[in-house]
PDB file of N, CA and C in Angstrom:
ATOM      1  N   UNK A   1     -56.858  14.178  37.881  1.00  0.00           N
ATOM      2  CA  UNK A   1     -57.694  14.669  36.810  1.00  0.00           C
ATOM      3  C   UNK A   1     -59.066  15.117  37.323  1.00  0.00           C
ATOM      4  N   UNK A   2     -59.562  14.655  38.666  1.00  0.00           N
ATOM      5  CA  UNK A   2     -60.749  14.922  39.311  1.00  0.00           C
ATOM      6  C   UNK A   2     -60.510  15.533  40.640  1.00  0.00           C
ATOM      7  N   UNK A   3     -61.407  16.422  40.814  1.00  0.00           N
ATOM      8  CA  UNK A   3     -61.608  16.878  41.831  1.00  0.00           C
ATOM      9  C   UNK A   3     -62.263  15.901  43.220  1.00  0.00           C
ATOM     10  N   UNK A   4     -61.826  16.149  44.495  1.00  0.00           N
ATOM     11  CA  UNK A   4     -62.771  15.679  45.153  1.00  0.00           C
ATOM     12  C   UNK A   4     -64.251  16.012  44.752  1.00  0.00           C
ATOM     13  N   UNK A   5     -64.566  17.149  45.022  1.00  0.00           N
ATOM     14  CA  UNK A   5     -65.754  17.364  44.468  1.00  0.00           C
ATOM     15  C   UNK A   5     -66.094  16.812  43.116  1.00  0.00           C
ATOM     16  N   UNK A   6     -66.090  16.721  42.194  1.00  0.00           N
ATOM     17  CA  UNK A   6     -65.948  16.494  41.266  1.00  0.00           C
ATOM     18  C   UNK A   6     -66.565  14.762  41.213  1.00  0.00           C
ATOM     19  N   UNK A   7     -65.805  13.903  42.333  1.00  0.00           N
ATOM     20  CA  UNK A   7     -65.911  12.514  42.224  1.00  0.00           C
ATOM     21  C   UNK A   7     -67.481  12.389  43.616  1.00  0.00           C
ATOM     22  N   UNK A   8     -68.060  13.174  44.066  1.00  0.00           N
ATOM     23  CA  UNK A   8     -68.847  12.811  45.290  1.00  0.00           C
ATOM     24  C   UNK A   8     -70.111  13.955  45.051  1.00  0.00           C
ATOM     25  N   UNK A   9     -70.255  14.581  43.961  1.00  0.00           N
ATOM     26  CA  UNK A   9     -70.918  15.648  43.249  1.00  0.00           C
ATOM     27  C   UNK A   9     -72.499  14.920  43.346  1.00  0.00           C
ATOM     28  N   UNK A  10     -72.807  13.881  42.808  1.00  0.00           N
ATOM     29  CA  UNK A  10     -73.781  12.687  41.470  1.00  0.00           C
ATOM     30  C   UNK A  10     -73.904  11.922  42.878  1.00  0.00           C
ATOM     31  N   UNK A  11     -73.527  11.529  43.932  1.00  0.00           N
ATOM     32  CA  UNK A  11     -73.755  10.454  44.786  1.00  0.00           C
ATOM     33  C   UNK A  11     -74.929  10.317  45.798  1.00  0.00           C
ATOM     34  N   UNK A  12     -75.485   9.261  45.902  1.00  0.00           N
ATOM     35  CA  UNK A  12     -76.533   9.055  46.504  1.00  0.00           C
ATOM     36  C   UNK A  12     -76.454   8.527  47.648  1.00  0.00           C
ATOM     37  N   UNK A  13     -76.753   9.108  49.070  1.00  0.00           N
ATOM     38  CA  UNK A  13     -76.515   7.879  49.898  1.00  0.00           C
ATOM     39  C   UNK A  13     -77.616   6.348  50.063  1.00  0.00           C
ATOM     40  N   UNK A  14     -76.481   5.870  50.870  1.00  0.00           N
ATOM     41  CA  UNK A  14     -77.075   4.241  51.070  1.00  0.00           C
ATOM     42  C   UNK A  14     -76.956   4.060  52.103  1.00  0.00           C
ATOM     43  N   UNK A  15     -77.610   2.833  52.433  1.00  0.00           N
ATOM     44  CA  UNK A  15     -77.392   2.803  53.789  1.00  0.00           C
ATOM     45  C   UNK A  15     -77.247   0.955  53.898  1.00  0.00           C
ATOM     46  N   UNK A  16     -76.287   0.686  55.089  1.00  0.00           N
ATOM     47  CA  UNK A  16     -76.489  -0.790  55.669  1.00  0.00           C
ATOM     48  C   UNK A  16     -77.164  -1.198  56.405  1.00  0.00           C
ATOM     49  N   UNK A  17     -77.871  -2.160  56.960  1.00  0.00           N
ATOM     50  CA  UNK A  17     -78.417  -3.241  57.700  1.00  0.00           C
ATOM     51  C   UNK A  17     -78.140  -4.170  57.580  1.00  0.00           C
ATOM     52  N   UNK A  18     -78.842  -5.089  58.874  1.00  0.00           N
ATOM     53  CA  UNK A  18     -78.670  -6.717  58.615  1.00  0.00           C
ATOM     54  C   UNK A  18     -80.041  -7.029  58.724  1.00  0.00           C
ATOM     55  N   UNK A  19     -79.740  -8.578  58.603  1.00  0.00           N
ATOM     56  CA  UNK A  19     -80.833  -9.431  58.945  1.00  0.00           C
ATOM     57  C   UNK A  19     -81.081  -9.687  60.306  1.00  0.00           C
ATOM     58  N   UNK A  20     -82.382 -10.533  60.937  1.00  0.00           N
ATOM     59  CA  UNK A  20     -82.116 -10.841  62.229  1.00  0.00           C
ATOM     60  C   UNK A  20     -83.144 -11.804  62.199  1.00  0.00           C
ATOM     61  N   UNK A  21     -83.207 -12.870  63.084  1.00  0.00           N
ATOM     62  CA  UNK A  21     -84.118 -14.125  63.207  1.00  0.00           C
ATOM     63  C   UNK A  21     -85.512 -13.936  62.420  1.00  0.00           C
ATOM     64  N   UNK A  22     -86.303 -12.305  63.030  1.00  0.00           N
ATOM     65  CA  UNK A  22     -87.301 -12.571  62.276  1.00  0.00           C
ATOM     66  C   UNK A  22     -87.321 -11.850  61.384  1.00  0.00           C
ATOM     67  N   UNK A  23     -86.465 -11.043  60.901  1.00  0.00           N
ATOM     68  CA  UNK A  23     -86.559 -11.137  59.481  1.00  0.00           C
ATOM     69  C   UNK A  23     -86.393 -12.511  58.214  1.00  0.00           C
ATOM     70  N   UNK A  24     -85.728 -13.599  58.911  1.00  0.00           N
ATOM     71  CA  UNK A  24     -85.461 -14.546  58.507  1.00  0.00           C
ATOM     72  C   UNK A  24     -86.919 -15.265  58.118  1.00  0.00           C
ATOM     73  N   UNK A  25     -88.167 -15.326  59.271  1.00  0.00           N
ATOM     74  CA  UNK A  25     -88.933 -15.835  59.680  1.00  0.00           C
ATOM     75  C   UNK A  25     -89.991 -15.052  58.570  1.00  0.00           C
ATOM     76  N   UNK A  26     -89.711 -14.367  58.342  1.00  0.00           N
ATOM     77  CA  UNK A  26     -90.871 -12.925  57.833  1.00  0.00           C
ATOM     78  C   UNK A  26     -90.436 -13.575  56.261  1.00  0.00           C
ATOM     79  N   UNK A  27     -89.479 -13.715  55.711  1.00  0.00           N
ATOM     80  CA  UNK A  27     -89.065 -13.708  54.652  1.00  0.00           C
ATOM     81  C   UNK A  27     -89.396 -14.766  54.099  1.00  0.00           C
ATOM     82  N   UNK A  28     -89.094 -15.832  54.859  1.00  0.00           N
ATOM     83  CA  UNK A  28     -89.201 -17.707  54.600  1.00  0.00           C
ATOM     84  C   UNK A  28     -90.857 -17.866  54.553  1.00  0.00           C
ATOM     85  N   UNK A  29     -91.576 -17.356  55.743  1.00  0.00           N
ATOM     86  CA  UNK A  29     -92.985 -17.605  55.738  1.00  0.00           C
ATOM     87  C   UNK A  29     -93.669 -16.810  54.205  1.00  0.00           C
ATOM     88  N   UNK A  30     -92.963 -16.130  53.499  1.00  0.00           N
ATOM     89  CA  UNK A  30     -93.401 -15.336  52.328  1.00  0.00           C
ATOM     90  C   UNK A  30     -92.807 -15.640  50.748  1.00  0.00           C
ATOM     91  N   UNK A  31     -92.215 -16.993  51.158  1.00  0.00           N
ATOM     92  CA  UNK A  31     -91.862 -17.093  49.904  1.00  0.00           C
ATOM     93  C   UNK A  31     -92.486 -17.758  49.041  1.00  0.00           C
ATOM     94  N   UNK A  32     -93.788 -18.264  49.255  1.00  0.00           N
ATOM     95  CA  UNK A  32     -94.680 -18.867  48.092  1.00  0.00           C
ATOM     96  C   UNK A  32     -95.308 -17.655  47.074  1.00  0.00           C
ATOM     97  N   UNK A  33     -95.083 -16.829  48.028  1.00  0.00           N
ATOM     98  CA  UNK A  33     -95.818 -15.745  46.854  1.00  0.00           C
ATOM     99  C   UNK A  33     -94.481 -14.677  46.066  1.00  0.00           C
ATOM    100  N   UNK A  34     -93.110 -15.407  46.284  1.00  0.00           N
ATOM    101  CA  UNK A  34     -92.009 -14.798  45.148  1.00  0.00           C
ATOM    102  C   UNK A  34     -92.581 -15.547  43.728  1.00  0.00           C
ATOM    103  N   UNK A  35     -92.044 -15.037  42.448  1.00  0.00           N
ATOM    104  CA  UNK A  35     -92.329 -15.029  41.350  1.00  0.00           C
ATOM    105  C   UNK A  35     -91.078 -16.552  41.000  1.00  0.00           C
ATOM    106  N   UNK A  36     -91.249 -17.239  40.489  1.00  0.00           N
ATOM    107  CA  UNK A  36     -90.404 -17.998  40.073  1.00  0.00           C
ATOM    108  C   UNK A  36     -89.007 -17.897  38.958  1.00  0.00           C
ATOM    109  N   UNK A  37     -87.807 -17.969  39.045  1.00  0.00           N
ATOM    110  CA  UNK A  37     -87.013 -17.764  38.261  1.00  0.00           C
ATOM    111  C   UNK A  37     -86.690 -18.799  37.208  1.00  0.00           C
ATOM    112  N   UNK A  38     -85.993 -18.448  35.981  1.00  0.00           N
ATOM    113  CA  UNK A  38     -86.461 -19.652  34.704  1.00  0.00           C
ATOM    114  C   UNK A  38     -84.959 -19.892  34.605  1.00  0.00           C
ATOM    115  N   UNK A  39     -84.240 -18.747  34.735  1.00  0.00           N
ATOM    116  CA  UNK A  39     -82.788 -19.069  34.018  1.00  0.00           C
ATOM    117  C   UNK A  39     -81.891 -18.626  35.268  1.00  0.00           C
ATOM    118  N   UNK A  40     -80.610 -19.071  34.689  1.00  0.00           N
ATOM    119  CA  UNK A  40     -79.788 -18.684  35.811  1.00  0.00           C
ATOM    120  C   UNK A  40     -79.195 -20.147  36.535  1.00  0.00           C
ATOM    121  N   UNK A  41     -78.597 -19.989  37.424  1.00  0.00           N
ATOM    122  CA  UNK A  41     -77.851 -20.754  38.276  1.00  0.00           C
ATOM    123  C   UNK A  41     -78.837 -21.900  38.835  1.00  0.00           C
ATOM    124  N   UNK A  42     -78.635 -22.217  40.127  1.00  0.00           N
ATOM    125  CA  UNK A  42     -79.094 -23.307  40.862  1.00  0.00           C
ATOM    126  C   UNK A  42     -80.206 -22.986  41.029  1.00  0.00           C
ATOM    127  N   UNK A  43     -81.227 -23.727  41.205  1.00  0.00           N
ATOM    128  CA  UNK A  43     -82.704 -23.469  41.286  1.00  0.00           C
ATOM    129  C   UNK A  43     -83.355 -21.889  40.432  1.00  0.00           C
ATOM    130  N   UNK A  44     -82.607 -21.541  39.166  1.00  0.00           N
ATOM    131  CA  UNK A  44     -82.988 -20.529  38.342  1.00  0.00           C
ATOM    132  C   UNK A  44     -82.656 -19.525  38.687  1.00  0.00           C
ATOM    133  N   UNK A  45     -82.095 -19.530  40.099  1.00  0.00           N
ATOM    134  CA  UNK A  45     -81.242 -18.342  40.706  1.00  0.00           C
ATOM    135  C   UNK A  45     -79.982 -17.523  39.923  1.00  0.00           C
ATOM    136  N   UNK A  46     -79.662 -16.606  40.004  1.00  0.00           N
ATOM    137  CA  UNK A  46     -78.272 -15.697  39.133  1.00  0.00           C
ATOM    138  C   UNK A  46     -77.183 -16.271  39.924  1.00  0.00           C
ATOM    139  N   UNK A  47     -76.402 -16.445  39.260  1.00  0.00           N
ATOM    140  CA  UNK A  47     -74.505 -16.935  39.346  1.00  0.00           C
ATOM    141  C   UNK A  47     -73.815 -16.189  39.013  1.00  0.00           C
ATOM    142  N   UNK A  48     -72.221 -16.276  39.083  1.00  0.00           N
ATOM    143  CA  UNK A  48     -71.463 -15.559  38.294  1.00  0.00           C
ATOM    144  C   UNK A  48     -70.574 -14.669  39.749  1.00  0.00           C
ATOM    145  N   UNK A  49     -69.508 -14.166  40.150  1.00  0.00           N
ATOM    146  CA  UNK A  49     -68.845 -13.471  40.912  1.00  0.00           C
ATOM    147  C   UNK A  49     -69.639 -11.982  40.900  1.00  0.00           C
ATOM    148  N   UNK A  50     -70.337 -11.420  40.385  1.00  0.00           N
ATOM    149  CA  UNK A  50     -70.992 -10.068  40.661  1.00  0.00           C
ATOM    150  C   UNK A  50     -72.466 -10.313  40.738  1.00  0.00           C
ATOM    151  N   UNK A  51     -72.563 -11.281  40.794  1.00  0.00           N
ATOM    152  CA  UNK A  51     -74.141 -11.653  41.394  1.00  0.00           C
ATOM    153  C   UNK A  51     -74.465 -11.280  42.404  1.00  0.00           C
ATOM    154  N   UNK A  52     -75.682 -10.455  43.043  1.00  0.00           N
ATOM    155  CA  UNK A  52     -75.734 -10.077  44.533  1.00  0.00           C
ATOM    156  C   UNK A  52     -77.084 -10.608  44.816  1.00  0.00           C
ATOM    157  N   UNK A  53     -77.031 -11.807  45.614  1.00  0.00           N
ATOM    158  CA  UNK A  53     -78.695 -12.230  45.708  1.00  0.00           C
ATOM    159  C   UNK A  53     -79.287 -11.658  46.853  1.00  0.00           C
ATOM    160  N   UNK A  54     -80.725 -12.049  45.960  1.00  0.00           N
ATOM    161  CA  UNK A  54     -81.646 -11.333  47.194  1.00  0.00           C
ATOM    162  C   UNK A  54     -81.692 -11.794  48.099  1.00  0.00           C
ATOM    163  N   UNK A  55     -82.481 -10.736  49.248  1.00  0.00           N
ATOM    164  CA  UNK A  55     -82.634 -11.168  50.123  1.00  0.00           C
ATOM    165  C   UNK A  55     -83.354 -12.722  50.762  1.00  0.00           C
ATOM    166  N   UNK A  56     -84.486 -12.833  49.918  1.00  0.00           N
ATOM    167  CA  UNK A  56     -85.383 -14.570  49.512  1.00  0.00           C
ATOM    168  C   UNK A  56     -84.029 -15.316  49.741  1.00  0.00           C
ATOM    169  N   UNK A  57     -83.180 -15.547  49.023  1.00  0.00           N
ATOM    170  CA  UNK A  57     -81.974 -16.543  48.333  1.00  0.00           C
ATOM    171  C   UNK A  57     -81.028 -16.136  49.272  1.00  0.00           C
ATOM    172  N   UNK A  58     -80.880 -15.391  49.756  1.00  0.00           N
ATOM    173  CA  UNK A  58     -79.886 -15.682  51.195  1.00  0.00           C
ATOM    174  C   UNK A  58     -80.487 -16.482  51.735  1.00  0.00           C
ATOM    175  N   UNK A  59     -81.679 -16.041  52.451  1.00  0.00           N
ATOM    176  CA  UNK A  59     -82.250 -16.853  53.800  1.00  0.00           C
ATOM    177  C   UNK A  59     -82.740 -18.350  53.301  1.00  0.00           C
ATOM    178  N   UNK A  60     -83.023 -18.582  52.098  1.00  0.00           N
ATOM    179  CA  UNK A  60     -82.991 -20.012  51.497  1.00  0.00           C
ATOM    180  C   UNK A  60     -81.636 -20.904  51.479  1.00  0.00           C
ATOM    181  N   UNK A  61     -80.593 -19.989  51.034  1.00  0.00           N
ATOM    182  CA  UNK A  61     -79.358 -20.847  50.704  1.00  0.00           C
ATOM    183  C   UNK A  61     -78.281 -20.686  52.093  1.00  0.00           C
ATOM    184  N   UNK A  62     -78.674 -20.023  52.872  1.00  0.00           N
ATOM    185  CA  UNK A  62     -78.031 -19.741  53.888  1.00  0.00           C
ATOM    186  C   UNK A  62     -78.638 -19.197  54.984  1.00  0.00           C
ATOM    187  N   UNK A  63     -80.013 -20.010  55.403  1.00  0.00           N
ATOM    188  CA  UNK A  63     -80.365 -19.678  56.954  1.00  0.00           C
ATOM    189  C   UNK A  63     -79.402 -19.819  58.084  1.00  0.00           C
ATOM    190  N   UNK A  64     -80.207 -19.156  59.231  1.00  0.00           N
ATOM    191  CA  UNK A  64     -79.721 -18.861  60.370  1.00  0.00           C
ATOM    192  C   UNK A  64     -78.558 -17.890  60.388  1.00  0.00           C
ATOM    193  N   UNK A  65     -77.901 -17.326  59.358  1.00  0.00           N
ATOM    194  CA  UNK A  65     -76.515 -16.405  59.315  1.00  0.00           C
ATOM    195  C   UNK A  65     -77.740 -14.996  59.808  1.00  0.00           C
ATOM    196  N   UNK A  66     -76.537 -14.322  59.756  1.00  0.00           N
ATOM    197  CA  UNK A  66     -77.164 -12.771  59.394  1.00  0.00           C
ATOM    198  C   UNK A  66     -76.355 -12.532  58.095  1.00  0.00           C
ATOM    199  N   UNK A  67     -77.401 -11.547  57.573  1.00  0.00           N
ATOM    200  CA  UNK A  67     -77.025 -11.195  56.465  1.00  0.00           C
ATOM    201  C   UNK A  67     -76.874  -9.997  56.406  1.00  0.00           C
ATOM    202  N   UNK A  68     -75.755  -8.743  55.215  1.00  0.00           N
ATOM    203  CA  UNK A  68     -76.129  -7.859  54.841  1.00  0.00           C
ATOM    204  C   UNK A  68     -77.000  -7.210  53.913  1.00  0.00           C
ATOM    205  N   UNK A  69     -77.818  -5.997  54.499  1.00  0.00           N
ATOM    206  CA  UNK A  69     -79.271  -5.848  53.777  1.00  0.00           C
ATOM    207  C   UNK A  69     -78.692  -4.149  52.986  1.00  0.00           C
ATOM    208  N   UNK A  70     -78.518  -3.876  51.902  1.00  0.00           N
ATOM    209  CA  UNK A  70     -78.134  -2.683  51.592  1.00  0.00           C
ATOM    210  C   UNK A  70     -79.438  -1.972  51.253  1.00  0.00           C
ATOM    211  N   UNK A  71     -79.642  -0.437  52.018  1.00  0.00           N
ATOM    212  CA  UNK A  71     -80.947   0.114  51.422  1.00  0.00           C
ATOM    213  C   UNK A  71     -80.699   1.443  50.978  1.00  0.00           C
ATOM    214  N   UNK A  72     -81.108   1.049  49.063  1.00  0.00           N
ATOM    215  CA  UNK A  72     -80.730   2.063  48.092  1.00  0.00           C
ATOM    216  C   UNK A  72     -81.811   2.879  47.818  1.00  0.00           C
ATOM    217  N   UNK A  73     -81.559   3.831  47.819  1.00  0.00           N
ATOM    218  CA  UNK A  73     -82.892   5.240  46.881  1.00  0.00           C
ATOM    219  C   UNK A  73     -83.318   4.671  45.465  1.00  0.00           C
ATOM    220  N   UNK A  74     -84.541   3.984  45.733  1.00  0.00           N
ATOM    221  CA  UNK A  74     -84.979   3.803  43.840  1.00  0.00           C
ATOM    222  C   UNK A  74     -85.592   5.009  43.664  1.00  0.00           C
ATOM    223  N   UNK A  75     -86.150   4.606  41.769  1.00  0.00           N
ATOM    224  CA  UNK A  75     -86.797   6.176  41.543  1.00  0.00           C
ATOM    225  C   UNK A  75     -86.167   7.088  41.186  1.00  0.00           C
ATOM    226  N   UNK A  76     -84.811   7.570  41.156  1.00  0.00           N
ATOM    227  CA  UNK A  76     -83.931   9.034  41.280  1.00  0.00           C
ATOM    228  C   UNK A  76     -83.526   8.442  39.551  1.00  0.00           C
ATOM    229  N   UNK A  77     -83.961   9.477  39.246  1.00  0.00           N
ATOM    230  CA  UNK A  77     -83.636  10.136  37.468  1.00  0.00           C
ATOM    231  C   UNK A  77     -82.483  10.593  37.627  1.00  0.00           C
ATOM    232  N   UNK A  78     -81.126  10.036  36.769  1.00  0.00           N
ATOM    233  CA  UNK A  78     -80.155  10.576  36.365  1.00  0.00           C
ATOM    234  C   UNK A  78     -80.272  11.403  35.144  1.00  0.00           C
ATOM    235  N   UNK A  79     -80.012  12.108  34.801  1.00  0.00           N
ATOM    236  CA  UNK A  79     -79.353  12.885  33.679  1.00  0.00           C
ATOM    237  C   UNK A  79     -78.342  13.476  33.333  1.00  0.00           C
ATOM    238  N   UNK A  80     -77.922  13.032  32.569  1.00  0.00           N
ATOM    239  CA  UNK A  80     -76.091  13.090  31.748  1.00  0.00           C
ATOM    240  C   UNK A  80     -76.319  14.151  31.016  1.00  0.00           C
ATOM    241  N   UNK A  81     -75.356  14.650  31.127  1.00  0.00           N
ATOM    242  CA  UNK A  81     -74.911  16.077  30.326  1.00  0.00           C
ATOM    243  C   UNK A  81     -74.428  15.389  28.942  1.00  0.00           C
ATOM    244  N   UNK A  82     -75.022  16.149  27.884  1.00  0.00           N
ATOM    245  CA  UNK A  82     -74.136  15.184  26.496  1.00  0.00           C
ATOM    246  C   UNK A  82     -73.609  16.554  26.114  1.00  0.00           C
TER     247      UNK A  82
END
């Protein structure tokens, strides 16, 4: 029913990274000045199977790993054809 084109027309690229020691270090030494969370999961954190935590809440709930860091285009105005 779709074209290739059609399905890759609207798409934005992204890009991957990881983490690495000092980003770990950079992140942890900066977390007194994150905003506090009220609701949500364990320590006010988001739950649920489509939860994607931040970067803070990796390196809290799971130091020393590497992590994946996804880096998206904010800012970009969609507009839908009605």
């Amino acid at each position: 029913m779709h074209t290739r084109d059609d399905l890759i027309k609207d798409q934005v690229k992204c890009w991957i990274t990881y983490t690495t020691p000092e980003t770990e270090k950079i992140v942890s030494s900066h977390l007194h000045l994150l905003p506090k969370f009220e609701s949500g999961g364990q320590n006010g954190l988001g739950q649920g199977p489509r939860y994607c935590p931040s970067i803070e809440t990796k390196v809290v709930r799971f130091s020393g790993r590497e992590h994946h860091i996804w880096l998206e285009p904010e800012g970009i105005l969609i507009t839908l054809a009605v």
